[in-house]
C-alpha atoms as a PDB file:
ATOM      1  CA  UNK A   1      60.922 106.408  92.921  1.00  0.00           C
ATOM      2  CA  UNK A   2      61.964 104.534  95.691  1.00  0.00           C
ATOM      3  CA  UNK A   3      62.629 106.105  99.025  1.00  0.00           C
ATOM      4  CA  UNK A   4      65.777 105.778 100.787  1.00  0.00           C
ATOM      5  CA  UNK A   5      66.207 104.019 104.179  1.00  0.00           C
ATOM      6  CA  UNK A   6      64.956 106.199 107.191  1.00  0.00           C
ATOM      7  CA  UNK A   7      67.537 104.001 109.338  1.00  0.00           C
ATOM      8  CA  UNK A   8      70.780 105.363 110.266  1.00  0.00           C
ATOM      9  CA  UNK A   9      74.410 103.644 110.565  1.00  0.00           C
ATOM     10  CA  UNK A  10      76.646 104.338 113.202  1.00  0.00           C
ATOM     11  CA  UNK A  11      80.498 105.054 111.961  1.00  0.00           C
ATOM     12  CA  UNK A  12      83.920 104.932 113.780  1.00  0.00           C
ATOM     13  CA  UNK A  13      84.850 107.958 114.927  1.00  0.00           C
ATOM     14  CA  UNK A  14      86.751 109.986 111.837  1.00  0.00           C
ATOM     15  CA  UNK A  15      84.030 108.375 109.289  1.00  0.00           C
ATOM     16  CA  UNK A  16      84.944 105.319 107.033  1.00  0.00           C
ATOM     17  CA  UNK A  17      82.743 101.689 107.386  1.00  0.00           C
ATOM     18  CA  UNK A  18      79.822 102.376 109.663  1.00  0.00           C
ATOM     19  CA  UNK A  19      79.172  99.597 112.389  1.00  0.00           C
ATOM     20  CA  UNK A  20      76.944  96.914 112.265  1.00  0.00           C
ATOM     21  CA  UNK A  21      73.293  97.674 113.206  1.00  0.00           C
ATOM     22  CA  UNK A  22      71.993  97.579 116.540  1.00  0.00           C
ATOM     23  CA  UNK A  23      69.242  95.031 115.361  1.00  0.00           C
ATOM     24  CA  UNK A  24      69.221  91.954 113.876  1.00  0.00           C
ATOM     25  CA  UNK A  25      71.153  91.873 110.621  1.00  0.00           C
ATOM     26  CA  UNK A  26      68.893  90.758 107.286  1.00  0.00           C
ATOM     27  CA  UNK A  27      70.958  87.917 106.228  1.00  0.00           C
ATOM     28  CA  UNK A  28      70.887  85.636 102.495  1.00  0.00           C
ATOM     29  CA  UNK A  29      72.153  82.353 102.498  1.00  0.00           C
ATOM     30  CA  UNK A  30      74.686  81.183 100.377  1.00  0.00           C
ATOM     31  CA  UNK A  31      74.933  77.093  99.831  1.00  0.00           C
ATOM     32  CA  UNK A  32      78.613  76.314  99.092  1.00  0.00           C
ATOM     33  CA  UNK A  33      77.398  72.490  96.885  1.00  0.00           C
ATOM     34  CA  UNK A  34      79.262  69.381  97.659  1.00  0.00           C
ATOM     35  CA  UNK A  35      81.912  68.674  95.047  1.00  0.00           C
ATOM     36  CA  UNK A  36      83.410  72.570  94.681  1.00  0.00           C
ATOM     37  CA  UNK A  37      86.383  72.645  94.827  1.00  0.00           C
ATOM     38  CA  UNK A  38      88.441  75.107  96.850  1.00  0.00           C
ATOM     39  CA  UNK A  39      91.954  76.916  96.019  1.00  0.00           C
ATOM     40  CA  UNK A  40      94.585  78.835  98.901  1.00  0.00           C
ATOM     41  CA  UNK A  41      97.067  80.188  99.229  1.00  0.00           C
ATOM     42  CA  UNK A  42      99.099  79.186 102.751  1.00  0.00           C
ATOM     43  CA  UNK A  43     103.112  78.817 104.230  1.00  0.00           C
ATOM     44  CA  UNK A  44     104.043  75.166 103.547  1.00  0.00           C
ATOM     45  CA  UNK A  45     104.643  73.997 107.013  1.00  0.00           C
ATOM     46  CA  UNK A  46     100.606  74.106 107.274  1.00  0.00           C
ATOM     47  CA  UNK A  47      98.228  71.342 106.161  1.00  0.00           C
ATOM     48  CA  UNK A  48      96.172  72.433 102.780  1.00  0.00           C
ATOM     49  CA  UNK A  49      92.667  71.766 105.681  1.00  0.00           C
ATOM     50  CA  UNK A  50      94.423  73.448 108.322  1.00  0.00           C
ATOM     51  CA  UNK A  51      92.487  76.640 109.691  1.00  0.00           C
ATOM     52  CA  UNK A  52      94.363  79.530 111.657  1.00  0.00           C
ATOM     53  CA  UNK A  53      93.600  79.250 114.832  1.00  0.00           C
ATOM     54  CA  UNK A  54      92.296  82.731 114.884  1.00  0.00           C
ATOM     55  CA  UNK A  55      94.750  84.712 117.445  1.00  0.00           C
ATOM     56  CA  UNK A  56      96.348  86.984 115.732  1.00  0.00           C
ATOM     57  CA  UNK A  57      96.413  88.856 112.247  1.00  0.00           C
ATOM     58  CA  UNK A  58      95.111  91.413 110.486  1.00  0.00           C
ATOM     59  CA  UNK A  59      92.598  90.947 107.693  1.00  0.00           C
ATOM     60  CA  UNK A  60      89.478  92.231 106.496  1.00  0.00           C
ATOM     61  CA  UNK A  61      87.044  89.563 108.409  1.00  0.00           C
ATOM     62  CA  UNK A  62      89.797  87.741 110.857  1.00  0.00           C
ATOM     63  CA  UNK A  63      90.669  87.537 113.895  1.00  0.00           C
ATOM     64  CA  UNK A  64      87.363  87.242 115.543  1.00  0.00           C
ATOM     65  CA  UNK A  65      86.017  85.765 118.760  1.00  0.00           C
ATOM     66  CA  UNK A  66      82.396  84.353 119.632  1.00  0.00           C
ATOM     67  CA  UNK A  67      80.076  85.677 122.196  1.00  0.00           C
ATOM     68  CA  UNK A  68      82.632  84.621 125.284  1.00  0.00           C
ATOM     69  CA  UNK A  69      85.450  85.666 123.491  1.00  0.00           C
ATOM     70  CA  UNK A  70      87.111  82.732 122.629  1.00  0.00           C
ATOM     71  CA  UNK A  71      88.970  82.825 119.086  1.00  0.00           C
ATOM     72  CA  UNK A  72      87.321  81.557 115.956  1.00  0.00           C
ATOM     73  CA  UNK A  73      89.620  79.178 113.869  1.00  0.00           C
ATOM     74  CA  UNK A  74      89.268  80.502 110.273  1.00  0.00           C
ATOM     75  CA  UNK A  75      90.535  79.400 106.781  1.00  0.00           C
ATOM     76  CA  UNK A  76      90.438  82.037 103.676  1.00  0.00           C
ATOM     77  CA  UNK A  77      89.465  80.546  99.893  1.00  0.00           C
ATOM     78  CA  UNK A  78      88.346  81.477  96.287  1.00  0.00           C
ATOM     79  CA  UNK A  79      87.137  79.564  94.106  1.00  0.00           C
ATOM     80  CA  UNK A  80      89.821  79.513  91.572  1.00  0.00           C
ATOM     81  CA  UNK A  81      93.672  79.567  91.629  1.00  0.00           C
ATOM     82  CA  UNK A  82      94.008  83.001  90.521  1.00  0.00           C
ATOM     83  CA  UNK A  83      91.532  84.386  93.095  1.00  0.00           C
ATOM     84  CA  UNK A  84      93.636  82.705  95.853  1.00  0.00           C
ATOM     85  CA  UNK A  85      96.719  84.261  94.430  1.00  0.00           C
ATOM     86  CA  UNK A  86      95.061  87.566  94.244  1.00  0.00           C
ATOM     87  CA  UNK A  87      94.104  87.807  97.593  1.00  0.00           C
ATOM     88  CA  UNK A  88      97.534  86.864  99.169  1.00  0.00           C
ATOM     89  CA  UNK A  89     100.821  87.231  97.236  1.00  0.00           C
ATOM     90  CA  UNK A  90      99.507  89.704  94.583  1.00  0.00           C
ATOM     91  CA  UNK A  91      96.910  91.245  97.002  1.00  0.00           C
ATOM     92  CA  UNK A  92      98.685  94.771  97.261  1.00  0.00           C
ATOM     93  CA  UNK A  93     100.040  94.981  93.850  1.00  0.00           C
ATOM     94  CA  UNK A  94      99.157  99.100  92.772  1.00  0.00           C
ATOM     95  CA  UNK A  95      96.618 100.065  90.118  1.00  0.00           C
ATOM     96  CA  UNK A  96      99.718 102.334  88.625  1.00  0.00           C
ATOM     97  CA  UNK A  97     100.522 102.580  85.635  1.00  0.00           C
ATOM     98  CA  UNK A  98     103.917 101.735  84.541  1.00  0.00           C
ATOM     99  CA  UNK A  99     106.324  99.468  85.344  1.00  0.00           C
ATOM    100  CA  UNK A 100     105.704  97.322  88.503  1.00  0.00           C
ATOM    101  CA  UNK A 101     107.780  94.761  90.106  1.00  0.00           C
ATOM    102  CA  UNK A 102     107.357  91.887  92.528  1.00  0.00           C
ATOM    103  CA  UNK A 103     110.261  90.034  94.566  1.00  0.00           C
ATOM    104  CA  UNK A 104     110.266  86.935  93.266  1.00  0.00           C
ATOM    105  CA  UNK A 105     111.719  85.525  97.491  1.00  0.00           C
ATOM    106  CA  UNK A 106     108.528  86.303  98.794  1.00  0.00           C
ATOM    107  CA  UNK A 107     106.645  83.431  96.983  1.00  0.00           C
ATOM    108  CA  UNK A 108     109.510  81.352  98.947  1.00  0.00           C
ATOM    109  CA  UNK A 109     107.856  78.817 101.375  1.00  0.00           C
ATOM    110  CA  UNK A 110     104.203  80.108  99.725  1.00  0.00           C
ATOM    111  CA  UNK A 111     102.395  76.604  98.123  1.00  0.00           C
ATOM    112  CA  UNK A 112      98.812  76.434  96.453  1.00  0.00           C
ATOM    113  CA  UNK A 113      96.301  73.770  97.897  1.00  0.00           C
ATOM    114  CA  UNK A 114      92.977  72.650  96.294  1.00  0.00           C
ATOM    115  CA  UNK A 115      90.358  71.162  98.831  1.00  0.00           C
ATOM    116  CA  UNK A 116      87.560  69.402  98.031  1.00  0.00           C
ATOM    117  CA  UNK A 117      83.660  70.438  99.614  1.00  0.00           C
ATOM    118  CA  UNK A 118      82.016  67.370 100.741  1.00  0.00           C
ATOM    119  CA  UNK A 119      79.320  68.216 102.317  1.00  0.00           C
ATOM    120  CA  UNK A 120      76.905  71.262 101.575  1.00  0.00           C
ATOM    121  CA  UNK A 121      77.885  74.125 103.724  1.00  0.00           C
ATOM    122  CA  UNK A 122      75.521  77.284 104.393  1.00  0.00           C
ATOM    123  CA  UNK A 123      77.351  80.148 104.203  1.00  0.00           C
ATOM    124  CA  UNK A 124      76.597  83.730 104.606  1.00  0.00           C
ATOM    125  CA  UNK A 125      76.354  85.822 101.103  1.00  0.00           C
ATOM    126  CA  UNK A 126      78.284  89.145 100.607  1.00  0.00           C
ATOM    127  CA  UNK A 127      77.757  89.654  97.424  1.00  0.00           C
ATOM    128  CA  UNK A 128      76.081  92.895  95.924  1.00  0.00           C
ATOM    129  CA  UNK A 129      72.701  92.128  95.905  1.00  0.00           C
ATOM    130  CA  UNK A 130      72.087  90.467  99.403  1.00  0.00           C
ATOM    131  CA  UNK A 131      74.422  93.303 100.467  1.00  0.00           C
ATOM    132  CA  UNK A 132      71.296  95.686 100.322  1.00  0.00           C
ATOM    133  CA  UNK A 133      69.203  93.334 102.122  1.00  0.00           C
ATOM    134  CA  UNK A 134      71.571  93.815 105.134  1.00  0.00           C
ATOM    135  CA  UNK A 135      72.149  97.374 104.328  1.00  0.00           C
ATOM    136  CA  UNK A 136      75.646  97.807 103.836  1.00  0.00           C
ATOM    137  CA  UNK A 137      77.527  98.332 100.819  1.00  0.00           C
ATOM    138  CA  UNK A 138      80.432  96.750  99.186  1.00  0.00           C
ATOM    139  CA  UNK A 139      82.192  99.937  99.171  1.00  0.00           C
ATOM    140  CA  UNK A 140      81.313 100.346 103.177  1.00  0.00           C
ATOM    141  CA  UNK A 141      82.369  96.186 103.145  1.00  0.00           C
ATOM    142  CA  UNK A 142      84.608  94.637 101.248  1.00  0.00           C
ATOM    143  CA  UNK A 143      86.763  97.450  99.023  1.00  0.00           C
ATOM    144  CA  UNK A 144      87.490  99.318 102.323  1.00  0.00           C
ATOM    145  CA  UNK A 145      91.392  99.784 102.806  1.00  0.00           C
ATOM    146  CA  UNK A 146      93.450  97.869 105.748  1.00  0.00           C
ATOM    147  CA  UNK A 147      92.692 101.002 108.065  1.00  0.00           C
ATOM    148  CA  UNK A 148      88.962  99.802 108.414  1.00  0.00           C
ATOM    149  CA  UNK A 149      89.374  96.072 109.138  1.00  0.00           C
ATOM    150  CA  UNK A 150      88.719  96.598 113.120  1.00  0.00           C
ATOM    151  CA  UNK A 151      84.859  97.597 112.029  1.00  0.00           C
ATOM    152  CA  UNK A 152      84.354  95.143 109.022  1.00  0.00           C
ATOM    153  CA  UNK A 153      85.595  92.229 111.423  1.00  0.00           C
ATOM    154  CA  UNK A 154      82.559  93.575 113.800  1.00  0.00           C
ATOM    155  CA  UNK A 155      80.330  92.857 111.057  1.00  0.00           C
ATOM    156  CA  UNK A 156      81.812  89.312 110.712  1.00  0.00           C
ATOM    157  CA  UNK A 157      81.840  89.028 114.640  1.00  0.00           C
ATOM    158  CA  UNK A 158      77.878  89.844 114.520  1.00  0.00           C
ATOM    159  CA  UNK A 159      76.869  88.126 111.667  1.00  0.00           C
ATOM    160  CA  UNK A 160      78.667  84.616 113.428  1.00  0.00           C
ATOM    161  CA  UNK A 161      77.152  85.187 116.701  1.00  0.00           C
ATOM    162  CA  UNK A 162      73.631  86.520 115.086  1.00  0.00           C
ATOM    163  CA  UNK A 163      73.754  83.152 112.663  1.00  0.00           C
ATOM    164  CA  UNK A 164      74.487  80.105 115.125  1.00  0.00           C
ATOM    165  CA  UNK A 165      74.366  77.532 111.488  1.00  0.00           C
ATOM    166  CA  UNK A 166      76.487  80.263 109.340  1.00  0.00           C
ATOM    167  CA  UNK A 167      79.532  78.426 108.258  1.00  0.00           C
ATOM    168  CA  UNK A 168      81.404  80.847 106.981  1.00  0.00           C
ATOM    169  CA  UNK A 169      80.898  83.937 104.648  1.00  0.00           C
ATOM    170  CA  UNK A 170      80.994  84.520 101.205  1.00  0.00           C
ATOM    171  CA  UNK A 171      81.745  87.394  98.298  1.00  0.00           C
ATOM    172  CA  UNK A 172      82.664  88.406  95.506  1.00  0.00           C
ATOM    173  CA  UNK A 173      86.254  89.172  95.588  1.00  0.00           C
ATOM    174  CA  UNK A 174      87.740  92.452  95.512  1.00  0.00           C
ATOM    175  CA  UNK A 175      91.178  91.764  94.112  1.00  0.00           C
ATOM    176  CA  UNK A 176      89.399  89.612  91.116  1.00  0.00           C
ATOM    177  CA  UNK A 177      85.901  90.515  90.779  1.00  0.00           C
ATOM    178  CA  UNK A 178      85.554  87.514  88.682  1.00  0.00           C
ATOM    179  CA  UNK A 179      85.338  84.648  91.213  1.00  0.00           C
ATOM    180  CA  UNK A 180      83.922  84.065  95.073  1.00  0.00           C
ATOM    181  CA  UNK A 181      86.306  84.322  97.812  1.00  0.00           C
ATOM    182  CA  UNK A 182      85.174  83.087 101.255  1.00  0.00           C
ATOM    183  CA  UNK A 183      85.994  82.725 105.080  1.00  0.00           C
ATOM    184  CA  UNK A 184      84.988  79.297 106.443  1.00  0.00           C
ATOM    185  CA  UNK A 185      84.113  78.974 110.536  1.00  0.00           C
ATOM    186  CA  UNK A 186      86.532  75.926 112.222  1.00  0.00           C
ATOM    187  CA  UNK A 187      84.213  75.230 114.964  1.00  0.00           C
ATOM    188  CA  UNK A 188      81.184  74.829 112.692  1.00  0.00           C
ATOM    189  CA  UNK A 189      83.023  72.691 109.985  1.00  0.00           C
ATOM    190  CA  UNK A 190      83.240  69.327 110.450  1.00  0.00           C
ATOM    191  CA  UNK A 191      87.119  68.035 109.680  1.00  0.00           C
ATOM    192  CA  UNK A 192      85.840  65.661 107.021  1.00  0.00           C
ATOM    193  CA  UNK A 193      83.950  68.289 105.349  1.00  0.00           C
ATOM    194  CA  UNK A 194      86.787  69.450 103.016  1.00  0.00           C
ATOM    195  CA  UNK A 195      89.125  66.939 101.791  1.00  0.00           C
ATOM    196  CA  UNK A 196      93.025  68.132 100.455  1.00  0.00           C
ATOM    197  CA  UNK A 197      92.967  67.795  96.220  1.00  0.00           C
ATOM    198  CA  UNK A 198      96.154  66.801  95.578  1.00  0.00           C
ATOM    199  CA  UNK A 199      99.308  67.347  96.749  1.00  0.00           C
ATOM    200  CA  UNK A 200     100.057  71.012  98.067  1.00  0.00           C
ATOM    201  CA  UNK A 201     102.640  72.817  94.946  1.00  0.00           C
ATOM    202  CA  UNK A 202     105.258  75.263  95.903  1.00  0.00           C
ATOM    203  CA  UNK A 203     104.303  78.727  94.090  1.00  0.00           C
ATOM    204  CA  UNK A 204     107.971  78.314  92.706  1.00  0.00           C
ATOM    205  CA  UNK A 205     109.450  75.170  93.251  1.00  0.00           C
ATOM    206  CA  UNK A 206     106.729  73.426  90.842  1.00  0.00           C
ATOM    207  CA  UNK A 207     107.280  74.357  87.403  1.00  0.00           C
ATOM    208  CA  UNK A 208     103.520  74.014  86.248  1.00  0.00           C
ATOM    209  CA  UNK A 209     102.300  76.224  89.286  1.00  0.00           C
ATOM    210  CA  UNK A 210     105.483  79.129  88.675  1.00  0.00           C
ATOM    211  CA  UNK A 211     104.301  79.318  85.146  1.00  0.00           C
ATOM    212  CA  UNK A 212     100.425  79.992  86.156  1.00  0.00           C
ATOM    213  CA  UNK A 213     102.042  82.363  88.678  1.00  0.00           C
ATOM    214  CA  UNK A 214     103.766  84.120  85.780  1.00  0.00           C
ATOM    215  CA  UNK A 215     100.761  84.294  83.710  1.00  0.00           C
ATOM    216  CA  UNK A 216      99.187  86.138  86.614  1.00  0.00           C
ATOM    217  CA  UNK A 217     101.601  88.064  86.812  1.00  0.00           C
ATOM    218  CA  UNK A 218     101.685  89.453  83.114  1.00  0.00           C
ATOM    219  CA  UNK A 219      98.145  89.976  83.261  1.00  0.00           C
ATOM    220  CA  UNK A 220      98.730  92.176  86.108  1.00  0.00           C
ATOM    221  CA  UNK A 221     101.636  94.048  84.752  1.00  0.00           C
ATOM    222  CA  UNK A 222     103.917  92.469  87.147  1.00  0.00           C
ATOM    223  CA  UNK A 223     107.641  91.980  86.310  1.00  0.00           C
ATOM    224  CA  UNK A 224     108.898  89.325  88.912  1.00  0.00           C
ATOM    225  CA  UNK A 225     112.152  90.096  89.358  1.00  0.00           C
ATOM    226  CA  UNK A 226     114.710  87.831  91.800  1.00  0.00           C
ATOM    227  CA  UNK A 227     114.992  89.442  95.325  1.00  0.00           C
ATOM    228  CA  UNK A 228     118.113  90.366  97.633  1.00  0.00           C
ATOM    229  CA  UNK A 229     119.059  87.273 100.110  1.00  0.00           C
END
């Protein structure tokens, strides 16, 4: 039988996601190929290749800042459509049973973007199995509520500064465990390494894109229901 780790993990105070180690992190390279092609979710007054300049929010690996403490411009991503959705308009939808409804006004001024990869870009891999390598789990990770985002964006911080090529960082997505979701680094991208797919298309404004919203929706047990103006 294998023996457990003799290391230990340091945790914020009150328990929850331990810190990152005190020594180098064990990291497994994940090669985003040329050609993929990217889906988000963003407010329509940005550019579908625009990243967020990094100074304020309050997600699970963002805002961060390099070794000097400057701000790291960062763009989120999934692989497909529906992961993109998932992890921003549908994101907090409950695992209740029952009837659940979503305000159809807060898709207003939402639009889905494809880019276009093209170059090769080395990210870092999240996913289960490298996740033991750098001794961490997902739990501990990536299904950790909003309340421990201050420690998992220390793991991002570390990994970034630990990694000087790392590119960005990618997993297995916790709101659809069937596709990769991923955090791309502005400062190590180059701007012609992802290229806007198309025109940008209003979640409801564009009939084609509603309707794949809808269907979404259904399979979530979602009624979308018009809001209060």
């Amino acid at each position: 039988m294998a023996k457990r780790s003799t290391g230990t993990k340091t945790t914020e105070q009150g328990g929850g996601a331990p810190l990152p180690h005190a020594g180098p992190l064990k990291t497994t390279i994940f090669l985003l190929n040329k050609g993929t092609v990217l889906h988000r979710v963003h407010l329509e007054q940005y550019a579908a290749d625009q990243f967020n300049p990094g100074l304020q929010g309050n997600a699970r690996f963002s805002p961060i800042t390099n070794a000097l403490g400057e701000p790291i411009p960062t763009l989120y991503a999934g692989v497909t459509s529906d992961c993109a959705m998932m992890e921003t308009v549908f994101h907090d939808v409950s695992f209740a049973p029952g009837l659940k409804t979503y305000d159809k006004n807060k898709l207003n001024g939402q639009v889905l973007s494809a880019l276009e990869v093209t170059e090769n870009l080395e990210l870092l891999d999240l996913a289960t199995v490298p996740l033991r390598k750098l001794g961490i789990t997902r739990k501990e990770l990536i299904d950790t509520e909003k309340d421990q985002y201050p420690v998992t964006r220390k793991w991002a911080e570390k990994l970034y500064q630990q990694c000087t090529s790392a590119q960005g960082l990618a997993w297995i997505s916790r709101q659809d465990d069937t596709a990769r979701a991923m955090i791309l680094f502005g400062d190590r991208i180059k701007p012609a390494s992802l290229c806007p797919a198309g025109s940008a298309k209003s979640l409801v404004n564009d009939a084609a894109t509603y309707e794949d919203v809808l269907s979404l929706a259904a399979r979530l047990g979602v009624l979308i229901v018009p809001g209060r103006d």
